[in-house]
PDB file of N, CA and C in Angstrom:
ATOM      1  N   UNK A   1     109.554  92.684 113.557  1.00  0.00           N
ATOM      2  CA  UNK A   1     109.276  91.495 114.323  1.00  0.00           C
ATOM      3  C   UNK A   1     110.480  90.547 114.203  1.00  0.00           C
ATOM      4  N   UNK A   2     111.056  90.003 115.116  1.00  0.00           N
ATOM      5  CA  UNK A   2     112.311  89.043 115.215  1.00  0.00           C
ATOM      6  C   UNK A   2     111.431  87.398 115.655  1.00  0.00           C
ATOM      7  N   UNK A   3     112.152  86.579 115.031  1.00  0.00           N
ATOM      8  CA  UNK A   3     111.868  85.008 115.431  1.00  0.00           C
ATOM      9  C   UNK A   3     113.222  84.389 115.997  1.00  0.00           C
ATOM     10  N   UNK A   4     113.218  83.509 116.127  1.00  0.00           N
ATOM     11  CA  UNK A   4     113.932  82.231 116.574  1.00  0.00           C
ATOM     12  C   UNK A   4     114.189  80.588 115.593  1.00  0.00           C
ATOM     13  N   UNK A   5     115.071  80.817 115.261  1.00  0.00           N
ATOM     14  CA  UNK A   5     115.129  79.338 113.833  1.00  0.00           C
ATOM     15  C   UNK A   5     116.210  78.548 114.794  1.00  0.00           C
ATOM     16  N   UNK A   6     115.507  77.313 114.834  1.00  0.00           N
ATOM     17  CA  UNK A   6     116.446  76.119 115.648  1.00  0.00           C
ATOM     18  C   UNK A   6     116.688  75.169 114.360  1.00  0.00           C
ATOM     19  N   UNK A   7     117.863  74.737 114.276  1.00  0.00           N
ATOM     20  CA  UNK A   7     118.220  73.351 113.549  1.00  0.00           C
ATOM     21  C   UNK A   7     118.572  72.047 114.146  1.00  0.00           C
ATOM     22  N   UNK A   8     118.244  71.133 114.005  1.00  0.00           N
ATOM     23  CA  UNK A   8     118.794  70.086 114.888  1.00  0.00           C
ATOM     24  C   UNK A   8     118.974  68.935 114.162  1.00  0.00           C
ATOM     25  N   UNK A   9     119.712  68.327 113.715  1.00  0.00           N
ATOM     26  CA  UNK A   9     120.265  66.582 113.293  1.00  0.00           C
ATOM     27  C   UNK A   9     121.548  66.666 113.181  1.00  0.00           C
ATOM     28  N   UNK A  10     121.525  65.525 112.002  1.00  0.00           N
ATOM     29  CA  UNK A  10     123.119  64.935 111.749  1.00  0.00           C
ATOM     30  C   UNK A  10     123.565  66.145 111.376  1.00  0.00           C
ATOM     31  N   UNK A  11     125.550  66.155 111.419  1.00  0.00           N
ATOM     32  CA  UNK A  11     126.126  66.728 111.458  1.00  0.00           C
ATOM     33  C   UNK A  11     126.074  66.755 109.629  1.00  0.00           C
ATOM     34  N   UNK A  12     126.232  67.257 108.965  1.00  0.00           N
ATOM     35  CA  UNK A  12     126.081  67.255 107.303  1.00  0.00           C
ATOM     36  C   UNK A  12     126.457  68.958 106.417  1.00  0.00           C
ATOM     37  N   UNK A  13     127.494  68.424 105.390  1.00  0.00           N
ATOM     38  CA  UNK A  13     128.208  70.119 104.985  1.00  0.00           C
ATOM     39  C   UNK A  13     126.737  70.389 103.951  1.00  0.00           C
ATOM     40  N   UNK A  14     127.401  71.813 104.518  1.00  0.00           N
ATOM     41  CA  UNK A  14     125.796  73.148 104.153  1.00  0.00           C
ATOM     42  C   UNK A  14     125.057  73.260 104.714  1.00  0.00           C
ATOM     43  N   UNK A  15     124.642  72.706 106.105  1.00  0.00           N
ATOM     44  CA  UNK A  15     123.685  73.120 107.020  1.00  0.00           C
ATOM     45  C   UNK A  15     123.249  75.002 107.516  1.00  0.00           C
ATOM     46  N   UNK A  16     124.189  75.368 107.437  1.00  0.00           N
ATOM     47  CA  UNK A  16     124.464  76.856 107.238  1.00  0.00           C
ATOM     48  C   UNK A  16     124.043  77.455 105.876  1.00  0.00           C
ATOM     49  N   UNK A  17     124.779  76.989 104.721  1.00  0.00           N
ATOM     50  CA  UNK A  17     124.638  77.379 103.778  1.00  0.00           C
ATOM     51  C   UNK A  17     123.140  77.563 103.475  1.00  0.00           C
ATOM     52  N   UNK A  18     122.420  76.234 103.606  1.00  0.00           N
ATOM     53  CA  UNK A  18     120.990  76.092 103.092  1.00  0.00           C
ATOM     54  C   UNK A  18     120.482  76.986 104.128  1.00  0.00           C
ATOM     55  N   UNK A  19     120.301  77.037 105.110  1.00  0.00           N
ATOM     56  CA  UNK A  19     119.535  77.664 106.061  1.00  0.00           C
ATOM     57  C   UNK A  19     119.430  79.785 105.828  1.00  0.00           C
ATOM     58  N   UNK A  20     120.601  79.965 105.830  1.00  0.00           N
ATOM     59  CA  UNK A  20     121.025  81.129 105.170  1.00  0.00           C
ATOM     60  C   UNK A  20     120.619  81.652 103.721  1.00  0.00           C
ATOM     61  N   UNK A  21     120.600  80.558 103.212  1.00  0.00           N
ATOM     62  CA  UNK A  21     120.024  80.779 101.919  1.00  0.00           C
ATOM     63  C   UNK A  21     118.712  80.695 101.682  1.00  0.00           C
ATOM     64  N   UNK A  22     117.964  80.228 102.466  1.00  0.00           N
ATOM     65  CA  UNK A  22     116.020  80.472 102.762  1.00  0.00           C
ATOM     66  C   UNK A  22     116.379  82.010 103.319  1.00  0.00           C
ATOM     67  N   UNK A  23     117.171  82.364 103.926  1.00  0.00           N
ATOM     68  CA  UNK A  23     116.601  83.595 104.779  1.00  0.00           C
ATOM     69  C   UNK A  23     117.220  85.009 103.646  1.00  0.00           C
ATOM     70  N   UNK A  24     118.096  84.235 102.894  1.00  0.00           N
ATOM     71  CA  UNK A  24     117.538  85.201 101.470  1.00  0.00           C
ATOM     72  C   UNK A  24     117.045  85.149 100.966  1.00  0.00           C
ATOM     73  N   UNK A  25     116.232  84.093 100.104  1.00  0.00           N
ATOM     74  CA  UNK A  25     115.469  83.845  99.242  1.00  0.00           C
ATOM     75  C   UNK A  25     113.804  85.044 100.316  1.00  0.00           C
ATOM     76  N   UNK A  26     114.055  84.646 100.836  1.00  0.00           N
ATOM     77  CA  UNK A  26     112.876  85.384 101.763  1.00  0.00           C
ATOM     78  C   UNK A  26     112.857  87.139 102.284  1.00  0.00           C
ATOM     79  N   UNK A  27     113.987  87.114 102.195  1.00  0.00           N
ATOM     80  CA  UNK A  27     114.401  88.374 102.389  1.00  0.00           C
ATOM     81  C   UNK A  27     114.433  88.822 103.961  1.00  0.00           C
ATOM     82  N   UNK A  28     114.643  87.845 104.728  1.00  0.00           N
ATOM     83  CA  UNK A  28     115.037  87.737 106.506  1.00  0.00           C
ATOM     84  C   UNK A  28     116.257  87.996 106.588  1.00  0.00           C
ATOM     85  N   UNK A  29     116.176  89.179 107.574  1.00  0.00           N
ATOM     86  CA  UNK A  29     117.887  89.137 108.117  1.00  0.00           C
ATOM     87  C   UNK A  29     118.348  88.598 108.801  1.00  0.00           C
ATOM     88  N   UNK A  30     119.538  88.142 108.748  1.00  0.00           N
ATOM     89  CA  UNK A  30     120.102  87.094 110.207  1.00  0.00           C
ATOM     90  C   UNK A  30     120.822  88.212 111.228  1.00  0.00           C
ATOM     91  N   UNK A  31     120.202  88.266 112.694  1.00  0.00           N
ATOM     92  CA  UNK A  31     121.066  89.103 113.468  1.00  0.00           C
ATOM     93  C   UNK A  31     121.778  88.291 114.177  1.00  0.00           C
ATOM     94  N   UNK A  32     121.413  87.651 115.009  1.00  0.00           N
ATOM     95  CA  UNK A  32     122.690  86.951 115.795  1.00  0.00           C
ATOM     96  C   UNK A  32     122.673  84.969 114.777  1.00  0.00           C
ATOM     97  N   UNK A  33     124.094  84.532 115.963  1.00  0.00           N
ATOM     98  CA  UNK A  33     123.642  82.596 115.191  1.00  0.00           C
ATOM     99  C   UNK A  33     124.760  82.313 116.352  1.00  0.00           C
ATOM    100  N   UNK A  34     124.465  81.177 116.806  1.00  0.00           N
ATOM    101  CA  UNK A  34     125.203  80.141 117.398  1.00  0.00           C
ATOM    102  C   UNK A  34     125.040  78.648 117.427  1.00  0.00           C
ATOM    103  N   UNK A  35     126.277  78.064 116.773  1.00  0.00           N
ATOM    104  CA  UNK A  35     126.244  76.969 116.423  1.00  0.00           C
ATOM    105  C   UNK A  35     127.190  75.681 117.186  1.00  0.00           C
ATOM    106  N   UNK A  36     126.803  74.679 117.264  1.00  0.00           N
ATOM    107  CA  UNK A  36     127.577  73.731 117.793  1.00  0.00           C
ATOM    108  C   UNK A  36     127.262  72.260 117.176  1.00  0.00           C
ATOM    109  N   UNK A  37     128.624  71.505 117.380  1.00  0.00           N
ATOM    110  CA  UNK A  37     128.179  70.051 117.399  1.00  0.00           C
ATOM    111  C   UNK A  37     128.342  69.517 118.493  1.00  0.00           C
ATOM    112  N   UNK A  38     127.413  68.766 118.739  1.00  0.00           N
ATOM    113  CA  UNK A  38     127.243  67.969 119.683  1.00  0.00           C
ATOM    114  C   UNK A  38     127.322  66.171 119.699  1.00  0.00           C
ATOM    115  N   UNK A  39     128.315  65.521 119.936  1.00  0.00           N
ATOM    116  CA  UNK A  39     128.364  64.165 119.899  1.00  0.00           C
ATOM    117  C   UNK A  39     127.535  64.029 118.351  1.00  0.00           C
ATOM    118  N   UNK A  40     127.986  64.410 117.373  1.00  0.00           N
ATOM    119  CA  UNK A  40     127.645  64.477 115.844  1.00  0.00           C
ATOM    120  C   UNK A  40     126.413  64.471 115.508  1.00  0.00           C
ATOM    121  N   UNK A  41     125.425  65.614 116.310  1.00  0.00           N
ATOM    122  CA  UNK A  41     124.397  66.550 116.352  1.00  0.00           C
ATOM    123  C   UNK A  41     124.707  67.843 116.576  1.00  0.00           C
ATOM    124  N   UNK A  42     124.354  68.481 114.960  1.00  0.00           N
ATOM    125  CA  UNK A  42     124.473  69.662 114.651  1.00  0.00           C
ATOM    126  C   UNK A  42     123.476  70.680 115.066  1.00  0.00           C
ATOM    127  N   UNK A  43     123.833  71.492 115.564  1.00  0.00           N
ATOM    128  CA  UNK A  43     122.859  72.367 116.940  1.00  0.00           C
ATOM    129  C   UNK A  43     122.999  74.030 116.037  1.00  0.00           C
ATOM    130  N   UNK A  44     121.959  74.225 116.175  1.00  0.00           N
ATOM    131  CA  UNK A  44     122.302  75.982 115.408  1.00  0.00           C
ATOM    132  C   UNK A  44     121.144  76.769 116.085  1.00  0.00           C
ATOM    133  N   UNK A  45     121.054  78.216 116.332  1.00  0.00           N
ATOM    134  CA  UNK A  45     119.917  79.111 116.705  1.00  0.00           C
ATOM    135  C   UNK A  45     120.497  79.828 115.801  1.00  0.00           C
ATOM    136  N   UNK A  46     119.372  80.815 115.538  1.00  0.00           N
ATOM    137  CA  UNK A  46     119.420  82.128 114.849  1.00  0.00           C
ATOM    138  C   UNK A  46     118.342  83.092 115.444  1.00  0.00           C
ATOM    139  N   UNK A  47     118.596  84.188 115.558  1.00  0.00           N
ATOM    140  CA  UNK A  47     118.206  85.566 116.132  1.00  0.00           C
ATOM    141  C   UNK A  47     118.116  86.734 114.859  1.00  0.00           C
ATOM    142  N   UNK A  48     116.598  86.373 113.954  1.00  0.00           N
ATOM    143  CA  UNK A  48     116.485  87.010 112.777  1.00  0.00           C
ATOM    144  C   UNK A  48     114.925  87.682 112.402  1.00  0.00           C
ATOM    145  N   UNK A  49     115.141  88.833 111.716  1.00  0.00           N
ATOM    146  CA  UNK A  49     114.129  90.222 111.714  1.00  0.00           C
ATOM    147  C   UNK A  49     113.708  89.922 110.479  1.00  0.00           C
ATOM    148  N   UNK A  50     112.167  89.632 110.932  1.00  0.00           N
ATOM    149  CA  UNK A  50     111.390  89.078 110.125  1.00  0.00           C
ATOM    150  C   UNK A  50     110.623  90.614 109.040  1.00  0.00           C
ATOM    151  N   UNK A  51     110.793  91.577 109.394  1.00  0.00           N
ATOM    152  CA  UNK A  51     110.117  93.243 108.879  1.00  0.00           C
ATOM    153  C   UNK A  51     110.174  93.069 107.434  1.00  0.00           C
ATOM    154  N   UNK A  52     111.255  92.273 107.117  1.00  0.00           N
ATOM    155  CA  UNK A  52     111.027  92.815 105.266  1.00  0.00           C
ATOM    156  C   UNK A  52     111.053  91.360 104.724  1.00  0.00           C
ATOM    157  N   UNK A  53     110.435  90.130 105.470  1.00  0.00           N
ATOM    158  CA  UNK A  53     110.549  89.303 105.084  1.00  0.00           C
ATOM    159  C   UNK A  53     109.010  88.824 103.639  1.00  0.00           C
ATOM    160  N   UNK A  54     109.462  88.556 102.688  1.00  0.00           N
ATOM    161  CA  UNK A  54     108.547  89.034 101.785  1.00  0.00           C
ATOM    162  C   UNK A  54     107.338  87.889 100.924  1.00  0.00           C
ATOM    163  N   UNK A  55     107.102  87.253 102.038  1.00  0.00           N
ATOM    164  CA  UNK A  55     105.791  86.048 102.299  1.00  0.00           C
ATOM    165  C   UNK A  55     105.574  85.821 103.595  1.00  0.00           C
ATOM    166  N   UNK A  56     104.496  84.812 103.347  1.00  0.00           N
ATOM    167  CA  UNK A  56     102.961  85.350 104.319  1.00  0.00           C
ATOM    168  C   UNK A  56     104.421  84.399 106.056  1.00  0.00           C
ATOM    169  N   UNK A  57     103.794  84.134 106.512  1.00  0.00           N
ATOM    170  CA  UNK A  57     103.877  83.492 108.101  1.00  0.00           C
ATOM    171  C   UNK A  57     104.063  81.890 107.430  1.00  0.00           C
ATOM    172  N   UNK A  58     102.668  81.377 106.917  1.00  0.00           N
ATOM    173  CA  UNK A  58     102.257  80.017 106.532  1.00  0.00           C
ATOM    174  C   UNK A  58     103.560  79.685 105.406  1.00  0.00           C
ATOM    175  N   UNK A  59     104.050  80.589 104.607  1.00  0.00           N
ATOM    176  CA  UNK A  59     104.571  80.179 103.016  1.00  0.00           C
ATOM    177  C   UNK A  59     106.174  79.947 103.997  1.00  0.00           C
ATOM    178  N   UNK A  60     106.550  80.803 104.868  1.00  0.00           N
ATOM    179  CA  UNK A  60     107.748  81.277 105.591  1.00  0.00           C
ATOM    180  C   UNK A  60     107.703  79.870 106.422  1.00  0.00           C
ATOM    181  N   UNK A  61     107.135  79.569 107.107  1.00  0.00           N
ATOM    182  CA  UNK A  61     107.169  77.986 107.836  1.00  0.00           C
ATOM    183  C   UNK A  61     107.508  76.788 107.112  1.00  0.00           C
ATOM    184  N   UNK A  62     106.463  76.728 105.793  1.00  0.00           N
ATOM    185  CA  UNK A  62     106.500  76.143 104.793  1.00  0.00           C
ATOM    186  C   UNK A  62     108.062  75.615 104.188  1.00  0.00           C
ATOM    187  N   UNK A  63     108.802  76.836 103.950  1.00  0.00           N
ATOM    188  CA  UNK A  63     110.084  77.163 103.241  1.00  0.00           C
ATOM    189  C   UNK A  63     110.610  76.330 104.379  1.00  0.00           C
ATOM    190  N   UNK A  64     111.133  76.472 105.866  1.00  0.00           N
ATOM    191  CA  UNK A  64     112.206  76.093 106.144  1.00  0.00           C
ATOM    192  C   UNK A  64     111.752  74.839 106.680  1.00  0.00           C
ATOM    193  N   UNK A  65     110.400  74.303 106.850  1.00  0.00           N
ATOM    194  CA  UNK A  65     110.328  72.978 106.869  1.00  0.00           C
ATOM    195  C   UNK A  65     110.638  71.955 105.702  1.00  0.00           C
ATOM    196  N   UNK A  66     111.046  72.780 104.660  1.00  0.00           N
ATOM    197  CA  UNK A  66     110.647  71.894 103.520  1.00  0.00           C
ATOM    198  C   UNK A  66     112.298  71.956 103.332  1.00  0.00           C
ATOM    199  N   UNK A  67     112.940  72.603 103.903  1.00  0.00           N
ATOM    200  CA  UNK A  67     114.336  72.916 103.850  1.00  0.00           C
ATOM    201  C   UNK A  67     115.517  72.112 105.077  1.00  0.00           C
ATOM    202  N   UNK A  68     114.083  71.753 105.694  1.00  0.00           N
ATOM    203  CA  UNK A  68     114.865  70.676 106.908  1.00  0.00           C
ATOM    204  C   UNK A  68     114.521  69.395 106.304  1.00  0.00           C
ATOM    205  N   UNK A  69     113.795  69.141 105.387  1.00  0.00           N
ATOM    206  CA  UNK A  69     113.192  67.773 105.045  1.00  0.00           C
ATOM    207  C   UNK A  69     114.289  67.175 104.322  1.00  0.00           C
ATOM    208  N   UNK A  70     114.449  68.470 103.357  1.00  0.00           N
ATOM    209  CA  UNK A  70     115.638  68.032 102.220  1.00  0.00           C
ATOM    210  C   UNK A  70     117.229  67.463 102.827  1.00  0.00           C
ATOM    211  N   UNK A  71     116.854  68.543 104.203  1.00  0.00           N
ATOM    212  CA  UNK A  71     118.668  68.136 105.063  1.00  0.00           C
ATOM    213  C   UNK A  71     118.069  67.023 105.810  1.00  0.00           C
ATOM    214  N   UNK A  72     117.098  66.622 106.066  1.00  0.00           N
ATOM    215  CA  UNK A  72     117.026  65.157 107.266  1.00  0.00           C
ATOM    216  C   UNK A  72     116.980  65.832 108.537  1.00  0.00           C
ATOM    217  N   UNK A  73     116.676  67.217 108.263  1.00  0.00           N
ATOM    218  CA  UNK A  73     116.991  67.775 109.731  1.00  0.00           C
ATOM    219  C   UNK A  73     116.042  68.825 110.074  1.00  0.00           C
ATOM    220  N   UNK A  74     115.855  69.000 111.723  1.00  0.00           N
ATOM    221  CA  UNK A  74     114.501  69.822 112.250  1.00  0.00           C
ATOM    222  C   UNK A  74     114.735  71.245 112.005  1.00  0.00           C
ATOM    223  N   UNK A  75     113.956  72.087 110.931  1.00  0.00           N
ATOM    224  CA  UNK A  75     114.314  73.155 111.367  1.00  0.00           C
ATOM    225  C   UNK A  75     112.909  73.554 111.871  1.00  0.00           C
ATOM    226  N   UNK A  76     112.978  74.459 112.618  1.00  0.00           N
ATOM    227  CA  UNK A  76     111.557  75.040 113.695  1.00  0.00           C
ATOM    228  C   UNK A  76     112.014  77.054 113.551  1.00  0.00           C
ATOM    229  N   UNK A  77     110.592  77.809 112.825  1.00  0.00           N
ATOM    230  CA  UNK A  77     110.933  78.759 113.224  1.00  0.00           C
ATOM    231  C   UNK A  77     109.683  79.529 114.320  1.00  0.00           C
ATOM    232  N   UNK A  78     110.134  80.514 115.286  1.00  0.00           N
ATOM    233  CA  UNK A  78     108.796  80.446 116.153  1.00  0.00           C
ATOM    234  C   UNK A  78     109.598  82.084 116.143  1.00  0.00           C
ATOM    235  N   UNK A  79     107.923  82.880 115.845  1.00  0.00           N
ATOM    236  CA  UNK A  79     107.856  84.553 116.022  1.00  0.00           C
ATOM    237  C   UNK A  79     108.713  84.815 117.685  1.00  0.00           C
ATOM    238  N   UNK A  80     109.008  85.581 117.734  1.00  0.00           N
ATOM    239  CA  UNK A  80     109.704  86.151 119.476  1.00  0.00           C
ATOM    240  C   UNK A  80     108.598  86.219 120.248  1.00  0.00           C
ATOM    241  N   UNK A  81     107.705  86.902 119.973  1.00  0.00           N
ATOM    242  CA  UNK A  81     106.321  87.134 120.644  1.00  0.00           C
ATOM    243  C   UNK A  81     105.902  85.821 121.394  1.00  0.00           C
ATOM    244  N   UNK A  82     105.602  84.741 120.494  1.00  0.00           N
ATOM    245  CA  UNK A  82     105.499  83.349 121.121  1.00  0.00           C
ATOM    246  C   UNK A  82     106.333  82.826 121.820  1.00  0.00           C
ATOM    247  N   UNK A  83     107.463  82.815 121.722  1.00  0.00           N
ATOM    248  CA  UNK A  83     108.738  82.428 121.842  1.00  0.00           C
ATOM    249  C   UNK A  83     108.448  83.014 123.715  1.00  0.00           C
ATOM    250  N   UNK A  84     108.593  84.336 123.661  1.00  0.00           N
ATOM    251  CA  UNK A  84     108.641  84.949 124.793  1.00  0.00           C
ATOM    252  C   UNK A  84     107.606  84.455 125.713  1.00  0.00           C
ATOM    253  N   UNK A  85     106.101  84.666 124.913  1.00  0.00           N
ATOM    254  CA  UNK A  85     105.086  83.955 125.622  1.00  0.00           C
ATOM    255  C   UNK A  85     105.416  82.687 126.324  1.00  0.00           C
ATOM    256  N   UNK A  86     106.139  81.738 125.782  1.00  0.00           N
ATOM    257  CA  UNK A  86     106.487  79.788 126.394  1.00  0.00           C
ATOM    258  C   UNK A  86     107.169  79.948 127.296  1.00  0.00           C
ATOM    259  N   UNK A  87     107.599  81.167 127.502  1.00  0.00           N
ATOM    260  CA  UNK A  87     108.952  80.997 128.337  1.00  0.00           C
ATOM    261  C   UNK A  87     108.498  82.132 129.863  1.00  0.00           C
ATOM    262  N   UNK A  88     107.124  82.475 129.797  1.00  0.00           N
ATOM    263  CA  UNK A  88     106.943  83.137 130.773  1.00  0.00           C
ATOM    264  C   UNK A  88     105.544  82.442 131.519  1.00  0.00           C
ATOM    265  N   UNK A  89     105.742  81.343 130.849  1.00  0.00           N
ATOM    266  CA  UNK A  89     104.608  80.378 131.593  1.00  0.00           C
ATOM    267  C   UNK A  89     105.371  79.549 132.827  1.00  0.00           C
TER     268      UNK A  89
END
């Protein structure tokens, strides 16, 4: 199963680092990432395979909200399945 992880705020060093580092601690692979700043809003996607990720859905949300809190910044992760679903409405 693949998701979708958006980041969004201030521009701030380790935004990568931390984010990357939930998706080991979790055991998520990162397949694709594209990143930008924007007028000093830091913009990131990730394109990552959730199969051997090794907690529940709830604990996995949990982690990178609590990981955007610490940066001041949104992280949002949404399964592909859903993802796909929003986008064919």
């Amino acid at each position: 199963m693949k998701a979708v992880i958006t980041v969004v705020g201030r521009d701030t060093v380790g935004v990568v680092a931390k984010v990357s580092g939930v998706c080991s601690e979790l055991n998520i692979n990162i397949e694709d990432v594209t990143q930008s700043i924007m007028q000093e809003m830091f913009c990131m996607i990730m394109l990552v395979n959730l199969e051997k990720c090794n907690v529940s859905h709830d604990a996995m949300r949990a982690r990178f909200a609590k990981a955007g809190e610490e940066m001041g910044m949104q992280v949002n992760i949404t399964r592909q399945e859903v993802f796909d679903a929003m986008h064919r409405i």
